[in-house]
N, C-alpha and C. Protein backbone atom coordinates (compact mmCIF):
# COMPACT_ATOMS: atom_id res chain seq x y z
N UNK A 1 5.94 18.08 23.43
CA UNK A 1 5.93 16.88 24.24
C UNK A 1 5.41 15.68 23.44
N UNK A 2 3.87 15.87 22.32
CA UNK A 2 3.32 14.81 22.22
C UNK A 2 5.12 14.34 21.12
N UNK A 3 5.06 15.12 20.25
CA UNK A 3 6.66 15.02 19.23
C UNK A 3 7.69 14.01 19.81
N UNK A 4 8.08 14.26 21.31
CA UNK A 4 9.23 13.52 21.82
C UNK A 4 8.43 11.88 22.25
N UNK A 5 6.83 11.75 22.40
CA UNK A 5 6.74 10.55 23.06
C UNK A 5 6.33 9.82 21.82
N UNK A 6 6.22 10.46 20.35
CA UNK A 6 5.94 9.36 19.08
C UNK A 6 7.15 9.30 18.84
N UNK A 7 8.65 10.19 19.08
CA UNK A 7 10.14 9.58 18.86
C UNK A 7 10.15 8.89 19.38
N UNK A 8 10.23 8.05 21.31
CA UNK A 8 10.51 7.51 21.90
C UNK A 8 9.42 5.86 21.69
N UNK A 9 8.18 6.26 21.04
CA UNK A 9 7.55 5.26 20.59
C UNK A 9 8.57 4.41 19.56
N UNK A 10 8.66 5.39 18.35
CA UNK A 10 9.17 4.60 16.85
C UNK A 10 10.63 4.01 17.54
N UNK A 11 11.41 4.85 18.45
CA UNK A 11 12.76 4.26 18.95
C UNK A 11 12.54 2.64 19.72
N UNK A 12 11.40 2.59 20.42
CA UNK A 12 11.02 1.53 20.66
C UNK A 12 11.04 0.27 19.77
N UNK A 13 10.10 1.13 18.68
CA UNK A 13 9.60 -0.17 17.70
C UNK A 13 10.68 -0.57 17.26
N UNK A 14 12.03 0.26 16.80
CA UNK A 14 13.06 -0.17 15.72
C UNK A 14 13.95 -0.67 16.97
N UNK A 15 14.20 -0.88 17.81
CA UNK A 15 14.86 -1.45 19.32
C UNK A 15 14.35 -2.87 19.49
N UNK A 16 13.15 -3.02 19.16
CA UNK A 16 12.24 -4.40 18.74
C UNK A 16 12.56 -5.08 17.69
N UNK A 17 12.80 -4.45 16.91
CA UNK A 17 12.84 -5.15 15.38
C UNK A 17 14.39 -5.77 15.28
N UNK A 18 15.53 -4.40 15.80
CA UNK A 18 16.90 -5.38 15.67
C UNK A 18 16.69 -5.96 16.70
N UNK A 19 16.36 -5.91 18.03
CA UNK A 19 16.43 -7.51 18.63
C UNK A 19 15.91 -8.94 17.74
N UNK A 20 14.59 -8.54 17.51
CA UNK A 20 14.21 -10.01 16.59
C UNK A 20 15.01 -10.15 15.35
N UNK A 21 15.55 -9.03 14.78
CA UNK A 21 16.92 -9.52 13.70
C UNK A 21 18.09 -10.26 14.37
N UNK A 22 18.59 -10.22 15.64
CA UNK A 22 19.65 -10.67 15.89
C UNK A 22 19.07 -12.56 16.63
N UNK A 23 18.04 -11.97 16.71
CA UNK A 23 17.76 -13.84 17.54
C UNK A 23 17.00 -14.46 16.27
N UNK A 24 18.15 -15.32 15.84
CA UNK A 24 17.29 -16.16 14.65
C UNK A 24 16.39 -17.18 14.56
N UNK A 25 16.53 -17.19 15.86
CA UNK A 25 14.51 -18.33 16.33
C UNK A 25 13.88 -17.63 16.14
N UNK A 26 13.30 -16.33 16.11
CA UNK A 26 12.02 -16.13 16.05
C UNK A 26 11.61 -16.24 14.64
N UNK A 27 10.34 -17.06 14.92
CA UNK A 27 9.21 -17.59 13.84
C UNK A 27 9.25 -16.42 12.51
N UNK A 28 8.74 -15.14 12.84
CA UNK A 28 7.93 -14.40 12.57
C UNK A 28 8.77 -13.16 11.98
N UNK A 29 10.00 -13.25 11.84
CA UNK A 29 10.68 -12.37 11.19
C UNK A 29 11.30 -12.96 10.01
N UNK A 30 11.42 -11.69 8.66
CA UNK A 30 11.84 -12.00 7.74
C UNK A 30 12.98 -11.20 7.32
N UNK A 31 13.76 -12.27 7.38
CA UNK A 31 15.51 -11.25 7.03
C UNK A 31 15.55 -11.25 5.07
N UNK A 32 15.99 -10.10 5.02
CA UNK A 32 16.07 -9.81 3.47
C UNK A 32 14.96 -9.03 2.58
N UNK A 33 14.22 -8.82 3.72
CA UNK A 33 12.78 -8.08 2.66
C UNK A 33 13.15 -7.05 1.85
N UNK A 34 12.17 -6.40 1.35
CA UNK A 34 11.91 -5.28 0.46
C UNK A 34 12.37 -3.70 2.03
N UNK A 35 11.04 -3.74 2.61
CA UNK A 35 11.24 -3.45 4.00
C UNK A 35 11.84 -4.12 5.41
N UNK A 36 12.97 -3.62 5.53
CA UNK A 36 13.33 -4.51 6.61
C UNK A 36 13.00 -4.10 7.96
N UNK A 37 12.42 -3.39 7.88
CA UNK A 37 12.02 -2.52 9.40
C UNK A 37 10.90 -3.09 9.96
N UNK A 38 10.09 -3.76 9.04
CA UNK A 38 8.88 -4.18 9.57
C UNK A 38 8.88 -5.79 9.82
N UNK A 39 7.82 -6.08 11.11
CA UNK A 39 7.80 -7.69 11.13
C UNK A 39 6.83 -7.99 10.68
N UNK A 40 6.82 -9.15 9.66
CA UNK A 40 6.12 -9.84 9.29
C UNK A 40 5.80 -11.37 9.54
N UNK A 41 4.23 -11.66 9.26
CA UNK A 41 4.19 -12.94 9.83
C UNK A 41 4.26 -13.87 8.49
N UNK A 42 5.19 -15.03 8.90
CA UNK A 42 5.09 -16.22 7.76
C UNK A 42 4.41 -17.47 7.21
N UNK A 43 3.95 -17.40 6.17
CA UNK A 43 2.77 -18.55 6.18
C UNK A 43 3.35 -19.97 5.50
N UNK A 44 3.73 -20.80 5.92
CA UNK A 44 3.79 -22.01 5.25
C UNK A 44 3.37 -22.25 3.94
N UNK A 45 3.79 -22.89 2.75
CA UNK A 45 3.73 -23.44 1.84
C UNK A 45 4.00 -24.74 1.06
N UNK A 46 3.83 -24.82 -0.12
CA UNK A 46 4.45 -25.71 -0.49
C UNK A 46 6.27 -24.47 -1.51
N UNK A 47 7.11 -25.70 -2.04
CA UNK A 47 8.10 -24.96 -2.47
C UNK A 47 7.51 -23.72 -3.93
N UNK A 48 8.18 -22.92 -3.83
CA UNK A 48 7.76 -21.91 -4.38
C UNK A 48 8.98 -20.82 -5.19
N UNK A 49 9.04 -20.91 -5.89
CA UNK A 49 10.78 -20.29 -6.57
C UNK A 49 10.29 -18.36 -6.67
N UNK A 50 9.63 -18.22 -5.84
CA UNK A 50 8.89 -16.63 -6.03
C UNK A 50 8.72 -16.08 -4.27
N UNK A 51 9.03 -14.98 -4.47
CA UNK A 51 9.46 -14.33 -3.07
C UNK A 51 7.73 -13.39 -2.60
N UNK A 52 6.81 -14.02 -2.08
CA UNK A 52 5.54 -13.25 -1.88
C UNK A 52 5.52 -12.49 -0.68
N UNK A 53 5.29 -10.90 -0.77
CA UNK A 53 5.09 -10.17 0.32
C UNK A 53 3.58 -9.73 0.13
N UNK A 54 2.95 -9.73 1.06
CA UNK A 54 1.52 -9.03 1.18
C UNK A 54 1.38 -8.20 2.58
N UNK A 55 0.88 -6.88 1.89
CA UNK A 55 0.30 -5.59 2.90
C UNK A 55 -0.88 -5.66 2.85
N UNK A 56 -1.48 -5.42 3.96
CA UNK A 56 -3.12 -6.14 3.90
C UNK A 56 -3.92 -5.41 5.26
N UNK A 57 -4.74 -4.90 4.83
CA UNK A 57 -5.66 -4.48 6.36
C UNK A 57 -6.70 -5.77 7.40
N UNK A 58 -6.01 -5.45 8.51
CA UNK A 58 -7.13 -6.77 8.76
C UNK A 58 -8.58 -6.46 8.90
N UNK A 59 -9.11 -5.63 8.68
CA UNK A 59 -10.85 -5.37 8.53
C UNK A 59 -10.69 -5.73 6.87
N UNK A 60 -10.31 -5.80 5.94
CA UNK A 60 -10.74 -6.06 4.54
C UNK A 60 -10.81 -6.76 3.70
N UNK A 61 -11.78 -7.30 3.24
CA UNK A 61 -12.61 -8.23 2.61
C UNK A 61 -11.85 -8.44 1.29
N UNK A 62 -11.13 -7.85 0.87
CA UNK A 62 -10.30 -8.12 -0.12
C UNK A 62 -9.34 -8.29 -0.08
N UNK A 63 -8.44 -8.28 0.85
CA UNK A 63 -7.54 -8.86 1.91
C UNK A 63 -7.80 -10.30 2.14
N UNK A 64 -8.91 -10.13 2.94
CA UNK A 64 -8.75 -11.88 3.12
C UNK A 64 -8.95 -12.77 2.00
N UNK A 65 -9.82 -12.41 1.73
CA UNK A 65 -9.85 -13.31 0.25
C UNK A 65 -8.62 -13.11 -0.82
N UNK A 66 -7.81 -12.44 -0.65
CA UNK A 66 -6.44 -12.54 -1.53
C UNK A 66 -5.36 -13.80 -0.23
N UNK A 67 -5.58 -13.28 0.97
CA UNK A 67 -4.63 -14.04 1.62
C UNK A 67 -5.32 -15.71 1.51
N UNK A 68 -6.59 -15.81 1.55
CA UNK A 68 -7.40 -17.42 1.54
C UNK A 68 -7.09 -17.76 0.14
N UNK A 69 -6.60 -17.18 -0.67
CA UNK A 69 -6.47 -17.23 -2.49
C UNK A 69 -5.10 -18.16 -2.34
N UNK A 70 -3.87 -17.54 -1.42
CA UNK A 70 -2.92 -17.77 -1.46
C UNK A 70 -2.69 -19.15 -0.27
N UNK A 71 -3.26 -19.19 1.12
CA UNK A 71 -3.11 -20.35 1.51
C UNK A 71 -4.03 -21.97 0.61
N UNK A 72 -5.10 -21.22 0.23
CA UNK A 72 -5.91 -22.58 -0.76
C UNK A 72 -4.74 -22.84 -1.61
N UNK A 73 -4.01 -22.58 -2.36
CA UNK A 73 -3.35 -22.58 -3.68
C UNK A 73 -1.88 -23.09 -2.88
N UNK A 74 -1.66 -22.80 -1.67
CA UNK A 74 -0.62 -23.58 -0.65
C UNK A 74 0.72 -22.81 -1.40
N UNK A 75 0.80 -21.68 -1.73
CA UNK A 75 1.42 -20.41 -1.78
C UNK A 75 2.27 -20.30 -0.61
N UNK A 76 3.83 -20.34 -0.26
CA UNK A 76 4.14 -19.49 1.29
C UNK A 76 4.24 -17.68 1.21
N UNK A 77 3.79 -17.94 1.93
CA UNK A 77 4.32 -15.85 1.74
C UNK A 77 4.33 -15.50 3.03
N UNK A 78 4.50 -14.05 2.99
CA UNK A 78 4.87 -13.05 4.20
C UNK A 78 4.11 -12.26 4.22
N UNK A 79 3.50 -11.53 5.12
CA UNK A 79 2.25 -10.55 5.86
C UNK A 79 2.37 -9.99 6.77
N UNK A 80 1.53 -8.72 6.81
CA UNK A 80 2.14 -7.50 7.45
C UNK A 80 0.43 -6.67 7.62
N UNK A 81 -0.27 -6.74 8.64
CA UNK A 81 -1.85 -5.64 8.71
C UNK A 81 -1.10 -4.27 9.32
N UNK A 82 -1.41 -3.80 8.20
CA UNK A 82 -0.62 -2.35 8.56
C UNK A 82 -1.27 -1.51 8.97
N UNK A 83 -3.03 -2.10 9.35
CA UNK A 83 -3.58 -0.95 10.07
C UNK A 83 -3.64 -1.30 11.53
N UNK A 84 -2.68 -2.70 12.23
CA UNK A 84 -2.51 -3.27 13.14
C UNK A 84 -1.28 -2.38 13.70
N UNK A 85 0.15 -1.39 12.80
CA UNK A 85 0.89 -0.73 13.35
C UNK A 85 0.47 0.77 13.56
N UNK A 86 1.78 1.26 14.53
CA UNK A 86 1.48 2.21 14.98
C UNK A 86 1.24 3.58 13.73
N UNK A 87 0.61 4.74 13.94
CA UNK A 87 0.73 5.60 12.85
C UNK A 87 2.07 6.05 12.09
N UNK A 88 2.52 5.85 12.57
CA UNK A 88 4.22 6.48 11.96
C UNK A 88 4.89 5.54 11.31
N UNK A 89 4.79 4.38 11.53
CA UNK A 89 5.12 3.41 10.77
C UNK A 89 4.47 2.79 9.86
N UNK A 90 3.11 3.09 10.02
CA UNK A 90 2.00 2.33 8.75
C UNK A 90 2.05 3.55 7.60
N UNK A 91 2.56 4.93 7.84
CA UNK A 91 2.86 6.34 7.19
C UNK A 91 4.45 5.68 5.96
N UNK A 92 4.97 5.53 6.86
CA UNK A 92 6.30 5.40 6.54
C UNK A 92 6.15 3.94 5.36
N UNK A 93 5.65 2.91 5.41
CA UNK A 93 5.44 1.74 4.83
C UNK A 93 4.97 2.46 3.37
N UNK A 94 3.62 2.69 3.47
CA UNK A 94 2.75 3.08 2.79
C UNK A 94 3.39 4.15 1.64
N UNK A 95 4.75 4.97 1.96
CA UNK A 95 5.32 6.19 1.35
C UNK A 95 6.52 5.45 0.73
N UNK A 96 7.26 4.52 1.42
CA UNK A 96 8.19 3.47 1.18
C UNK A 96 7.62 2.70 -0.61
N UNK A 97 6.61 2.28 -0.06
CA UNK A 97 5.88 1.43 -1.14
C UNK A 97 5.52 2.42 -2.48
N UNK A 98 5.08 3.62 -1.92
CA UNK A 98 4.89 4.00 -3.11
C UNK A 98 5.81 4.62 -3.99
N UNK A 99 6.80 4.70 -3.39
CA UNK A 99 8.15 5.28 -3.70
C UNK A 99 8.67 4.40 -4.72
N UNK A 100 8.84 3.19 -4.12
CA UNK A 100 9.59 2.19 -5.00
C UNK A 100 8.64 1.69 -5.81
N UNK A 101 7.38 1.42 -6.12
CA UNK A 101 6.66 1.12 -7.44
C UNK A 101 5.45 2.43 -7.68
N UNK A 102 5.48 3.37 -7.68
CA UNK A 102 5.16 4.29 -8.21
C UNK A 102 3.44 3.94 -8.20
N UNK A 103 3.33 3.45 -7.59
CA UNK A 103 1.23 3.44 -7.94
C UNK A 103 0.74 3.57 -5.92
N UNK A 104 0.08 3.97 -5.92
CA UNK A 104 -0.73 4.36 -4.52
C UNK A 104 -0.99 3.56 -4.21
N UNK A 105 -0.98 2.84 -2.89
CA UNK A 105 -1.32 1.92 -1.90
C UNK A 105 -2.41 1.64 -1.67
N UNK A 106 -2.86 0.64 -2.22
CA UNK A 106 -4.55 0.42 -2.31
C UNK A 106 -4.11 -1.43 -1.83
N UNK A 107 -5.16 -1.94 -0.64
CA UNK A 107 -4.72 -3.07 0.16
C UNK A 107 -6.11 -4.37 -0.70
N UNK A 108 -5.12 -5.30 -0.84
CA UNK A 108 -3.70 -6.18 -0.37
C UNK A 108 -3.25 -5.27 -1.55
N UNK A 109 -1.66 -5.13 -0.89
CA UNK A 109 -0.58 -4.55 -2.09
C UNK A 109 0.10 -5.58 -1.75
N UNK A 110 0.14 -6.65 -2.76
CA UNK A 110 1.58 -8.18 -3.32
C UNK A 110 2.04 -7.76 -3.99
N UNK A 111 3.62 -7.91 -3.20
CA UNK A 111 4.74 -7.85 -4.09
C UNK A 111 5.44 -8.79 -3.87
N UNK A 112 5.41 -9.19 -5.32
CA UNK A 112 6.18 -10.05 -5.84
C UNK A 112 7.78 -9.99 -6.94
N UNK A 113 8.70 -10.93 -5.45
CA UNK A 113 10.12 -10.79 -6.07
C UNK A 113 10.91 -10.06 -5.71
N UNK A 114 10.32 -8.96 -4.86
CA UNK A 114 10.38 -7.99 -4.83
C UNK A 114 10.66 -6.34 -5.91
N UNK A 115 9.99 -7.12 -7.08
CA UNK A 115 10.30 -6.39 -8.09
C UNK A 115 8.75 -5.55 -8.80
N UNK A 116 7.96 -6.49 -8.71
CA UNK A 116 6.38 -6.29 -9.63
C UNK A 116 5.47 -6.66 -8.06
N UNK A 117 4.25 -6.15 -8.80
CA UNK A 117 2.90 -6.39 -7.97
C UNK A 117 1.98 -6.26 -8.11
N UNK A 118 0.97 -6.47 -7.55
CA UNK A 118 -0.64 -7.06 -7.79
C UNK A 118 -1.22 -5.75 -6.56
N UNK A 119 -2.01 -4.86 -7.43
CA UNK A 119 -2.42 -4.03 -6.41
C UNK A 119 -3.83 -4.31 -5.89
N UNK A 120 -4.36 -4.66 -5.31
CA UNK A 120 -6.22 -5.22 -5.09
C UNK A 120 -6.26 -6.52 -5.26
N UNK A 121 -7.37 -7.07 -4.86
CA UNK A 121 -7.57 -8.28 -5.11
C UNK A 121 -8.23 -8.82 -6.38
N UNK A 122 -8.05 -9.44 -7.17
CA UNK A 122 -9.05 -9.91 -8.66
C UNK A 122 -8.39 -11.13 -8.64
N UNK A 123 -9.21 -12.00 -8.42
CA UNK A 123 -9.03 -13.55 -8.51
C UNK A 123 -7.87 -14.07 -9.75
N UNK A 124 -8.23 -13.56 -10.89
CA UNK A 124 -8.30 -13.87 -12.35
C UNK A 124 -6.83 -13.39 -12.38
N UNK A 125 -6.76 -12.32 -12.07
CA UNK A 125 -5.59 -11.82 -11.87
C UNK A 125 -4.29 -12.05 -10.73
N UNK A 126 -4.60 -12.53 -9.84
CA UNK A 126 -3.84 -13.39 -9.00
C UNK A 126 -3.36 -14.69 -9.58
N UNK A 127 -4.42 -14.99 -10.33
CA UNK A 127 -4.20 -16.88 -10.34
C UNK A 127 -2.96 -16.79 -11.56
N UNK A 128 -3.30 -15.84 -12.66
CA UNK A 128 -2.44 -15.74 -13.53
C UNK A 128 -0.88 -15.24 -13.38
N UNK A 129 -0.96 -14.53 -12.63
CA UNK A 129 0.15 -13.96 -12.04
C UNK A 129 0.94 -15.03 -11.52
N UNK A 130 0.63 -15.61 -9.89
CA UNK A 130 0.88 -16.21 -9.14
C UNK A 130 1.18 -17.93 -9.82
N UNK A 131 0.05 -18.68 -10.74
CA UNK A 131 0.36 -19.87 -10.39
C UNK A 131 0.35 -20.01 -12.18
N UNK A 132 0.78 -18.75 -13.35
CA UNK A 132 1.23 -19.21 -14.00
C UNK A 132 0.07 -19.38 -15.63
């Protein structure tokens, strides 16, 4: 039983997600990601020729200070607290991610371009990365 009501959960979530793919007002979805299953929220910037995704817990201190790294510096990017989704999908992200760049999911995981990424937060290492 519990088996059929976490199917009928995840059937939910992905029933959610192509609706907000098909209505192109909503704010808060990003068509073309790395992951397209998941919604992410979008942060304003200035122009930026670099495609920023960030996975990020919202209890962590290295988290925010990578995401405050990126609005100070007026960075746009995309965000996702993956300890804000349900278990099966923060499973699935997390196995996704490590699949396609081969290093273990340690938060903020930025990816950038969708090609390379910045695993943790280190200032020094953001700034160089990010602004060059």
């Amino acid at each position: 039983m519990n088996h059929i009501l976490k199917n009928l959960l995840l059937l939910k979530i992905y029933n959610h997600i192509l609706l907000m793919r098909l209505s192109k007002s909503h704010n808060r979805w990003r068509e073309n990601t790395m992951l397209d299953y998941v919604e992410y929220t979008k942060e304003e910037g200035n122009e930026y020729n670099h495609d920023i995704v960030v996975y990020a817990l919202s209890t962590c201190g290295f988290c925010r200070r990578g995401l405050a790294f990126l609005r100070e510096n007026n960075i746009p990017f995309n965000f996702v607290y993956v300890d804000k989704l349900p278990f099966d999908l923060k499973m699935k992200i997390k196995n996704d991610l490590k699949e396609k760049f081969g290093k273990r999911v340690v938060f903020p995981y930025l990816v950038y371009d969708d090609k390379d990424l910045l695993v943790g937060f280190t200032k020094d290492e953001w700034k160089a990365k990010l602004l060059g």
